[in-house]
PDB file of N, CA and C in Angstrom:
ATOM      1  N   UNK A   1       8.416   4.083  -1.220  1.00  0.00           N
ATOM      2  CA  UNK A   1       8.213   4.740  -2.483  1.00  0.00           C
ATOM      3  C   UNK A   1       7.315   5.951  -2.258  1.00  0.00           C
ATOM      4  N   UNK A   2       7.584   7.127  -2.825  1.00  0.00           N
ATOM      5  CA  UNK A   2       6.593   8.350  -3.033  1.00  0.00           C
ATOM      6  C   UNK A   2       5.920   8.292  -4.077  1.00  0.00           C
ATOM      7  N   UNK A   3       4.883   9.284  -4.134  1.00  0.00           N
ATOM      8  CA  UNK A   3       4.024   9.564  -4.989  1.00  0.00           C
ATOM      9  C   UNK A   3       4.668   9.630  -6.605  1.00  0.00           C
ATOM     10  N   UNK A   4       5.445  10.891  -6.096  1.00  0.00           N
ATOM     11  CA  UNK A   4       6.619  11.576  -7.182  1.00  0.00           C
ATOM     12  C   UNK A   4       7.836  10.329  -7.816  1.00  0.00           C
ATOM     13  N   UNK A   5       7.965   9.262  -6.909  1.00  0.00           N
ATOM     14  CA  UNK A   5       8.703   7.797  -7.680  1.00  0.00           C
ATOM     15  C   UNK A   5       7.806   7.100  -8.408  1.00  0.00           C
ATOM     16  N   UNK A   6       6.406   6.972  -7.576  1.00  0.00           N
ATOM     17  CA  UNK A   6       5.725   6.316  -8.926  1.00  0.00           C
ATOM     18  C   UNK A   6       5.252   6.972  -9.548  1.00  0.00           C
ATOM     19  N   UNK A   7       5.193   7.952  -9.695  1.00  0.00           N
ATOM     20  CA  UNK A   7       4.962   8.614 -11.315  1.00  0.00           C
ATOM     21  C   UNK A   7       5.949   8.837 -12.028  1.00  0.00           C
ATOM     22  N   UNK A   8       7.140   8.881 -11.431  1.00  0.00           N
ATOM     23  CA  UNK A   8       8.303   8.418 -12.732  1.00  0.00           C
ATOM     24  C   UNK A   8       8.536   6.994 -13.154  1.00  0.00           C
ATOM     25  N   UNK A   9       8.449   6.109 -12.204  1.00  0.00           N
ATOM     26  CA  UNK A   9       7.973   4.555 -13.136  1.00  0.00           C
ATOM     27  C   UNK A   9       7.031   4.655 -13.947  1.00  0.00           C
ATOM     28  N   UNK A  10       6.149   5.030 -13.207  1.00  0.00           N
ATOM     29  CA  UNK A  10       4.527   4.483 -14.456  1.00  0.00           C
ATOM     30  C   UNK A  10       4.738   5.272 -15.442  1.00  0.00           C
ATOM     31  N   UNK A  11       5.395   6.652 -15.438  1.00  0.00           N
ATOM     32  CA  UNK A  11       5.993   6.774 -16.903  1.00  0.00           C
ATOM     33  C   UNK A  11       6.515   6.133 -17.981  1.00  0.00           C
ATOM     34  N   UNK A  12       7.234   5.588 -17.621  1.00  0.00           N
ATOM     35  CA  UNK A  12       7.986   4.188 -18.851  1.00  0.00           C
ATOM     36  C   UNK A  12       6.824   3.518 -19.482  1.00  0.00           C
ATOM     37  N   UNK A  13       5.637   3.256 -18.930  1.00  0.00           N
ATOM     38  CA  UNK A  13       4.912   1.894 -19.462  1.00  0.00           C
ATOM     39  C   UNK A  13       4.144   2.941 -20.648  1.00  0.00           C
ATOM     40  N   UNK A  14       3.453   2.152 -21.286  1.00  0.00           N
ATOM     41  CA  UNK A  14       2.362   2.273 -21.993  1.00  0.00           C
ATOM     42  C   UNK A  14       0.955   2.910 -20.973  1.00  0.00           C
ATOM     43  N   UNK A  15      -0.008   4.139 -21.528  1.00  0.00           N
ATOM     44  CA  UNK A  15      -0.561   4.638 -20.360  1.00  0.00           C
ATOM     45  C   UNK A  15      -2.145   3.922 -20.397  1.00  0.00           C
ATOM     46  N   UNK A  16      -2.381   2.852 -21.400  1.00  0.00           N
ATOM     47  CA  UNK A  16      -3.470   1.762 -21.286  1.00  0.00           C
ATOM     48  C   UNK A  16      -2.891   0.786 -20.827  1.00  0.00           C
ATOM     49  N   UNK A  17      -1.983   0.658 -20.543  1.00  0.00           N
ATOM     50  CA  UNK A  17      -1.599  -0.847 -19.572  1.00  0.00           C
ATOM     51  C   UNK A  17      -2.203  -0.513 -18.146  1.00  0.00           C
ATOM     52  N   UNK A  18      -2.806  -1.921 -17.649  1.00  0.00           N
ATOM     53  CA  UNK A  18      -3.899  -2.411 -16.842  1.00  0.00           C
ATOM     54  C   UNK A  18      -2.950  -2.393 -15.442  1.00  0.00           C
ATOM     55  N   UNK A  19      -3.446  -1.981 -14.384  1.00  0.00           N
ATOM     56  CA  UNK A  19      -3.161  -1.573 -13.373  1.00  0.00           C
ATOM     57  C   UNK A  19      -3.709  -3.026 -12.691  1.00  0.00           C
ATOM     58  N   UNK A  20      -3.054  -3.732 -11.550  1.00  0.00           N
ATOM     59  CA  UNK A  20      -3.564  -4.325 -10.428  1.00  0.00           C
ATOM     60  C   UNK A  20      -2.745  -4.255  -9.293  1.00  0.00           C
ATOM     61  N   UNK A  21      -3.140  -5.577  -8.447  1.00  0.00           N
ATOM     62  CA  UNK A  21      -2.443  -5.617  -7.308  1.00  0.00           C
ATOM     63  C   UNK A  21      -2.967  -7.434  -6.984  1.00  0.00           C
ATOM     64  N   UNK A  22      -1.848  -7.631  -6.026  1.00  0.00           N
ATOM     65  CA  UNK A  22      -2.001  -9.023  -5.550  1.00  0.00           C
ATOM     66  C   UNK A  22      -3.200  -9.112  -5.306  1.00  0.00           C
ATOM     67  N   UNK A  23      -3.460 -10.579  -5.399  1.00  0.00           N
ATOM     68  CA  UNK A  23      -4.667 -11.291  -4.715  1.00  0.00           C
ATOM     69  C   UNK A  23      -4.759 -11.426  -3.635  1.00  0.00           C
ATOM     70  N   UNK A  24      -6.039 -11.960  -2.768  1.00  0.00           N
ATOM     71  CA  UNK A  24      -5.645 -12.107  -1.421  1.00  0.00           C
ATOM     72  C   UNK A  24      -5.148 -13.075  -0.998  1.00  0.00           C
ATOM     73  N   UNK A  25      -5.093 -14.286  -1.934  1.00  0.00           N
ATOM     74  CA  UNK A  25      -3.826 -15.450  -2.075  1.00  0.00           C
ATOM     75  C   UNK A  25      -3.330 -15.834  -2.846  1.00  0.00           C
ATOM     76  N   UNK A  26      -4.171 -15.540  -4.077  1.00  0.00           N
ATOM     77  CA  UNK A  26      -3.424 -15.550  -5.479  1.00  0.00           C
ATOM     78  C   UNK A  26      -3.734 -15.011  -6.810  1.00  0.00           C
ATOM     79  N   UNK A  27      -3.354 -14.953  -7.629  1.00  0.00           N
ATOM     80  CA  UNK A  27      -3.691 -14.302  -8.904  1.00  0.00           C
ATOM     81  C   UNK A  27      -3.721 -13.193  -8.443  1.00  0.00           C
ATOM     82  N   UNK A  28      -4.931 -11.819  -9.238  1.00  0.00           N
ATOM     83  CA  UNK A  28      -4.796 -10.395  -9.243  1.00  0.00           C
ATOM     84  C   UNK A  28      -6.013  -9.547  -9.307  1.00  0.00           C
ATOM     85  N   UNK A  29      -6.139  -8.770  -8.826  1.00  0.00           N
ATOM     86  CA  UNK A  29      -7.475  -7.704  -8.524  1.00  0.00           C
ATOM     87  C   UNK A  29      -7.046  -6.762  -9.025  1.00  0.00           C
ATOM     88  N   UNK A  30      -8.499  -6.028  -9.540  1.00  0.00           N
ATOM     89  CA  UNK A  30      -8.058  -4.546  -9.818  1.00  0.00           C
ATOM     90  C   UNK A  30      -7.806  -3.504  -8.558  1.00  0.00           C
ATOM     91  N   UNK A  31      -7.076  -2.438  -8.847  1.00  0.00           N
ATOM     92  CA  UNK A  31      -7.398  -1.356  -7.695  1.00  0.00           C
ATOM     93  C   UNK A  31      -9.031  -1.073  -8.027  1.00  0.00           C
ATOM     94  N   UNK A  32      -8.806  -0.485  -6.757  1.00  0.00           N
ATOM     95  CA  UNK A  32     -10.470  -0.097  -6.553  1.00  0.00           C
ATOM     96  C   UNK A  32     -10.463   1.747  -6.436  1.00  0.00           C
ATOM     97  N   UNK A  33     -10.715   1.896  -7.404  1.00  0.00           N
ATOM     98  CA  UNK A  33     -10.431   3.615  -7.723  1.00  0.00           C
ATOM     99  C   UNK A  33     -11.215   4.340  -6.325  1.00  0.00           C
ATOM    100  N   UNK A  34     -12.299   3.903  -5.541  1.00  0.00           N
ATOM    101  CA  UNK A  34     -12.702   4.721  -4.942  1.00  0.00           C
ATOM    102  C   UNK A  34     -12.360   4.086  -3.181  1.00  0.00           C
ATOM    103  N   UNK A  35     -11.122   3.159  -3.392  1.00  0.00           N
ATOM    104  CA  UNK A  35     -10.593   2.830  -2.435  1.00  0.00           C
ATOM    105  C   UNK A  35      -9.299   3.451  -2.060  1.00  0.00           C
ATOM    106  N   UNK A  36      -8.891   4.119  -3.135  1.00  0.00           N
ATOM    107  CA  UNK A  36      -7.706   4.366  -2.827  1.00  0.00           C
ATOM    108  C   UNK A  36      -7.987   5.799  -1.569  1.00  0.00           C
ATOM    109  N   UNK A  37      -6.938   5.883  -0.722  1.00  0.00           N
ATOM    110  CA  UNK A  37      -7.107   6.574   0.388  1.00  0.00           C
ATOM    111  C   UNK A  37      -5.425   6.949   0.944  1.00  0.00           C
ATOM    112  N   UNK A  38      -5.795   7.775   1.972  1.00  0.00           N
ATOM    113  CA  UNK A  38      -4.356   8.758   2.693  1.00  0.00           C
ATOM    114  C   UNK A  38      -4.993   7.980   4.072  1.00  0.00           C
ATOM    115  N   UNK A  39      -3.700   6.784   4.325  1.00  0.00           N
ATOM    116  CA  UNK A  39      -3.914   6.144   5.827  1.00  0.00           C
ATOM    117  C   UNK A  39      -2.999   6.488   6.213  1.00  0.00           C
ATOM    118  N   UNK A  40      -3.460   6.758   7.878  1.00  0.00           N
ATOM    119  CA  UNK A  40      -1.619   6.831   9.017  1.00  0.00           C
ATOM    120  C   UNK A  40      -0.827   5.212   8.923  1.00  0.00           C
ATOM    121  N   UNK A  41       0.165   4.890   8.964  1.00  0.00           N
ATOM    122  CA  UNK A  41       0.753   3.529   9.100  1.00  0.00           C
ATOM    123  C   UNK A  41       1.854   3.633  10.051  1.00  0.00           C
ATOM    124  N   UNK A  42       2.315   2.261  10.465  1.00  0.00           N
ATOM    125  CA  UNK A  42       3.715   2.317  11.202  1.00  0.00           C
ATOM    126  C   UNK A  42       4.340   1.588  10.304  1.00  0.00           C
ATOM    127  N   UNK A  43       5.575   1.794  10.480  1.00  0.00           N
ATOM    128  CA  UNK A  43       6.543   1.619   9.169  1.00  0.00           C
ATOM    129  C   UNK A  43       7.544   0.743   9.852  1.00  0.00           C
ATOM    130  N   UNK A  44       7.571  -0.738   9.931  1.00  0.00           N
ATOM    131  CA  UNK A  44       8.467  -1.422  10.412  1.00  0.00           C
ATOM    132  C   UNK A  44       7.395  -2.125  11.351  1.00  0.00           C
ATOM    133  N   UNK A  45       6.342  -2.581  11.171  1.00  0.00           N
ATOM    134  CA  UNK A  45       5.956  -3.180  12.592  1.00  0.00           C
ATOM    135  C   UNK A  45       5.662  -4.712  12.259  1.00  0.00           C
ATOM    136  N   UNK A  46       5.253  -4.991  10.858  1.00  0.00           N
ATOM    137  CA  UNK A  46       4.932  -6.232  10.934  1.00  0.00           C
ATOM    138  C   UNK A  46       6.116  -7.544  11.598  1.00  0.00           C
ATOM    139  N   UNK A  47       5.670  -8.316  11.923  1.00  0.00           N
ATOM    140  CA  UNK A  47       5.985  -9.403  13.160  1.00  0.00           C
ATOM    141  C   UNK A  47       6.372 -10.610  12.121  1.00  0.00           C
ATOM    142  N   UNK A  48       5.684 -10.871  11.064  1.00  0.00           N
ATOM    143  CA  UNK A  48       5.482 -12.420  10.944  1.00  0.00           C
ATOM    144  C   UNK A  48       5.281 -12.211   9.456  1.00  0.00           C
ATOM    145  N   UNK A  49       5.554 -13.454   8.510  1.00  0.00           N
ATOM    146  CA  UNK A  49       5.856 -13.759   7.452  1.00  0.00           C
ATOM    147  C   UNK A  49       4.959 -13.175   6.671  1.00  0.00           C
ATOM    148  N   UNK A  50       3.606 -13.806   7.305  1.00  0.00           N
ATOM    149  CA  UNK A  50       2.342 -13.033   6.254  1.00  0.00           C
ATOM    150  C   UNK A  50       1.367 -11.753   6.347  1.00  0.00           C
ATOM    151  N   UNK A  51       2.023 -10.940   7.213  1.00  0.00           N
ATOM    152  CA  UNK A  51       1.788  -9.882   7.766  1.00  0.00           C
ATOM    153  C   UNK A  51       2.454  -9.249   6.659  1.00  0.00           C
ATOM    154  N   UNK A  52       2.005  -7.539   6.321  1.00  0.00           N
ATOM    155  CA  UNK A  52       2.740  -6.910   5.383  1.00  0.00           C
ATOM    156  C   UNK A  52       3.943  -6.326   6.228  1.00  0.00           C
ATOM    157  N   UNK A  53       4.601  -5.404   5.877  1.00  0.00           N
ATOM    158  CA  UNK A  53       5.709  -4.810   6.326  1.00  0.00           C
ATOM    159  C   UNK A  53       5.689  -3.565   7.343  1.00  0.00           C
ATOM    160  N   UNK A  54       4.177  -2.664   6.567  1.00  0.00           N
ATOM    161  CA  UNK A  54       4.132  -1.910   7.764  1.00  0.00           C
ATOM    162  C   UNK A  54       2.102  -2.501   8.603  1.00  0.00           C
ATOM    163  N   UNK A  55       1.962  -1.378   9.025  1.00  0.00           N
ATOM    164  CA  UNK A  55       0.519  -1.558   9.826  1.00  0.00           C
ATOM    165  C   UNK A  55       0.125  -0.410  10.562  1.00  0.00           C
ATOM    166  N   UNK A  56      -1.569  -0.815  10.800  1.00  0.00           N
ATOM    167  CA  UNK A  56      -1.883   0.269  11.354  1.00  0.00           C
ATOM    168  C   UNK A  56      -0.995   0.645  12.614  1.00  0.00           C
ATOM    169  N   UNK A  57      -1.524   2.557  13.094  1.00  0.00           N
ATOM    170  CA  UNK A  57      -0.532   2.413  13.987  1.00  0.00           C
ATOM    171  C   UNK A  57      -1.160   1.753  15.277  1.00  0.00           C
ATOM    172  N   UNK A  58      -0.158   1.525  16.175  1.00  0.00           N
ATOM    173  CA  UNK A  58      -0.560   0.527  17.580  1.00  0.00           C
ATOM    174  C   UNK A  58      -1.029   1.757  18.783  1.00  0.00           C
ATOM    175  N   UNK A  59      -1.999   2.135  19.331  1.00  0.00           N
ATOM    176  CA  UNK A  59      -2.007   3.362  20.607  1.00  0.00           C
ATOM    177  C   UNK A  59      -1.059   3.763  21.300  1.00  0.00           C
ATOM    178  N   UNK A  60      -0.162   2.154  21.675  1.00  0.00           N
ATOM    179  CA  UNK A  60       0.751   2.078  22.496  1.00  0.00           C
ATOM    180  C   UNK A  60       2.363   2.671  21.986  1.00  0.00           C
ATOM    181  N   UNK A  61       2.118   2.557  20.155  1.00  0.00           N
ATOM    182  CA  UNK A  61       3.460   3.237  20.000  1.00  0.00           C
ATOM    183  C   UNK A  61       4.176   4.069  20.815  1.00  0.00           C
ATOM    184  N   UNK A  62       5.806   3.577  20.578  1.00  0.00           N
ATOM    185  CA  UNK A  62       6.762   4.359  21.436  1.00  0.00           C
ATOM    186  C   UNK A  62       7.371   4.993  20.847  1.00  0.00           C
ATOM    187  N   UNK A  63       8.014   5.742  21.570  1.00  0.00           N
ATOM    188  CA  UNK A  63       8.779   7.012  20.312  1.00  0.00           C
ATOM    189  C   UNK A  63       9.022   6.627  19.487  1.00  0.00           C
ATOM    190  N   UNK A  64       9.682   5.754  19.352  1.00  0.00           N
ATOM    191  CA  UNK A  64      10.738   4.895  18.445  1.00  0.00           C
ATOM    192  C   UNK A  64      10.266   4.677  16.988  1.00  0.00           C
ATOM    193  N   UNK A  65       8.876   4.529  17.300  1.00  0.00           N
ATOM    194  CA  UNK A  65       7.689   4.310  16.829  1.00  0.00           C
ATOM    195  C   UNK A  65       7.632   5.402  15.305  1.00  0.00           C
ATOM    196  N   UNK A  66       7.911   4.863  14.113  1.00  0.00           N
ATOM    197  CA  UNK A  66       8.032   5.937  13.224  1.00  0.00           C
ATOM    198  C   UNK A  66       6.475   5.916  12.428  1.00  0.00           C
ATOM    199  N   UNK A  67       5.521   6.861  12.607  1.00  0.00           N
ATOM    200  CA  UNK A  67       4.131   6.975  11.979  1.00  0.00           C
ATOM    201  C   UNK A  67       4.073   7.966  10.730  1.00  0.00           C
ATOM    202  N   UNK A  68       3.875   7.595   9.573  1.00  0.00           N
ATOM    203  CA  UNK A  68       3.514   8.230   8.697  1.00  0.00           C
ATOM    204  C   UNK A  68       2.366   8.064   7.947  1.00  0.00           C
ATOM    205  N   UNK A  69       2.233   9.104   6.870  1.00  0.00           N
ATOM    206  CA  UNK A  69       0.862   9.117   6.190  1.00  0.00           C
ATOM    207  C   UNK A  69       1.406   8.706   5.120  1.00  0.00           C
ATOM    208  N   UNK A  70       0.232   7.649   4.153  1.00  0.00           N
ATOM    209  CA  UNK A  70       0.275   6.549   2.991  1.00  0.00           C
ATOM    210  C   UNK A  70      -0.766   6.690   2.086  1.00  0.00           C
ATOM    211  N   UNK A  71       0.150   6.713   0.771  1.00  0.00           N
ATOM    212  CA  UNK A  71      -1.074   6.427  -0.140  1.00  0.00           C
ATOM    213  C   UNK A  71      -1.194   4.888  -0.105  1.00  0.00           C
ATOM    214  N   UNK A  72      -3.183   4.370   0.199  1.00  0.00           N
ATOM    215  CA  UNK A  72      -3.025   3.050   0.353  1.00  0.00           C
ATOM    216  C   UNK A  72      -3.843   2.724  -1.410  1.00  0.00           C
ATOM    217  N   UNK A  73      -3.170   1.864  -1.814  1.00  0.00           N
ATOM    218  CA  UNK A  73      -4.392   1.250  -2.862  1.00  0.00           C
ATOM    219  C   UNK A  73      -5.130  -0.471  -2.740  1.00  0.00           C
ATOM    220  N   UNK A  74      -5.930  -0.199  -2.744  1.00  0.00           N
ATOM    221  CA  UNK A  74      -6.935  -1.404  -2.227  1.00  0.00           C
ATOM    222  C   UNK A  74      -7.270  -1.975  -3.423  1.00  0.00           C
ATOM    223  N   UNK A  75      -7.469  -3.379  -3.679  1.00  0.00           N
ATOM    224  CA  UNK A  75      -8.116  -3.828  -4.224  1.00  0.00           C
ATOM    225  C   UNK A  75      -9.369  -3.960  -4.061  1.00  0.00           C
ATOM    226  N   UNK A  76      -9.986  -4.420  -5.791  1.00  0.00           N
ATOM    227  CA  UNK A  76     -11.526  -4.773  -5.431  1.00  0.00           C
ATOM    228  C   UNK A  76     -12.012  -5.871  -4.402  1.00  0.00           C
ATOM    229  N   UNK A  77     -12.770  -5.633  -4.102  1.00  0.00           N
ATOM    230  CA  UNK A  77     -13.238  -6.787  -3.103  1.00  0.00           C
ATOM    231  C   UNK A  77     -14.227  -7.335  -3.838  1.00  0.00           C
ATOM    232  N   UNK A  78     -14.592  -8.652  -3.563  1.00  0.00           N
ATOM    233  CA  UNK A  78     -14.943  -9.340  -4.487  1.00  0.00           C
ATOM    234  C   UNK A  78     -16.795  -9.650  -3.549  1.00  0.00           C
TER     235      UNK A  78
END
């Protein structure tokens, strides 16, 4: 998803509807406004079920290796 896709979703909603994100096992956190950040990621690397989808990048990446820049949003930490 881009920037420019979610701002045409979050268009549809109501613009006081409450923003979160998963828990770190369950229920929901807020974003953390001064977490949000521009990280490098690899896009395809996670391995295993509870791993997310992408990850930081690895040194060792190989070409193959597709690295891009992410808007990340973090939750609060508790």
């Amino acid at each position: 998803m881009t920037v420019q896709e979610l701002i045409e979703l979050l268009a549809a909603y109501p613009p006081e509807l409450r923003v979160v994100v998963n828990g770190y096992e369950d229920g929901f956190d807020d974003v953390a406004q001064e977490r949000i950040s521009i990280t490098r990621i690899e896009l395809d690397r996670g391995e295993h079920w509870w791993e997310g989808r992408h990850a930081s990048p690895r040194s060792e990446a190989g070409t193959g290796a597709q690295v891009v820049d992410a808007l990340v949003l973090r939750r609060e930490s508790k």
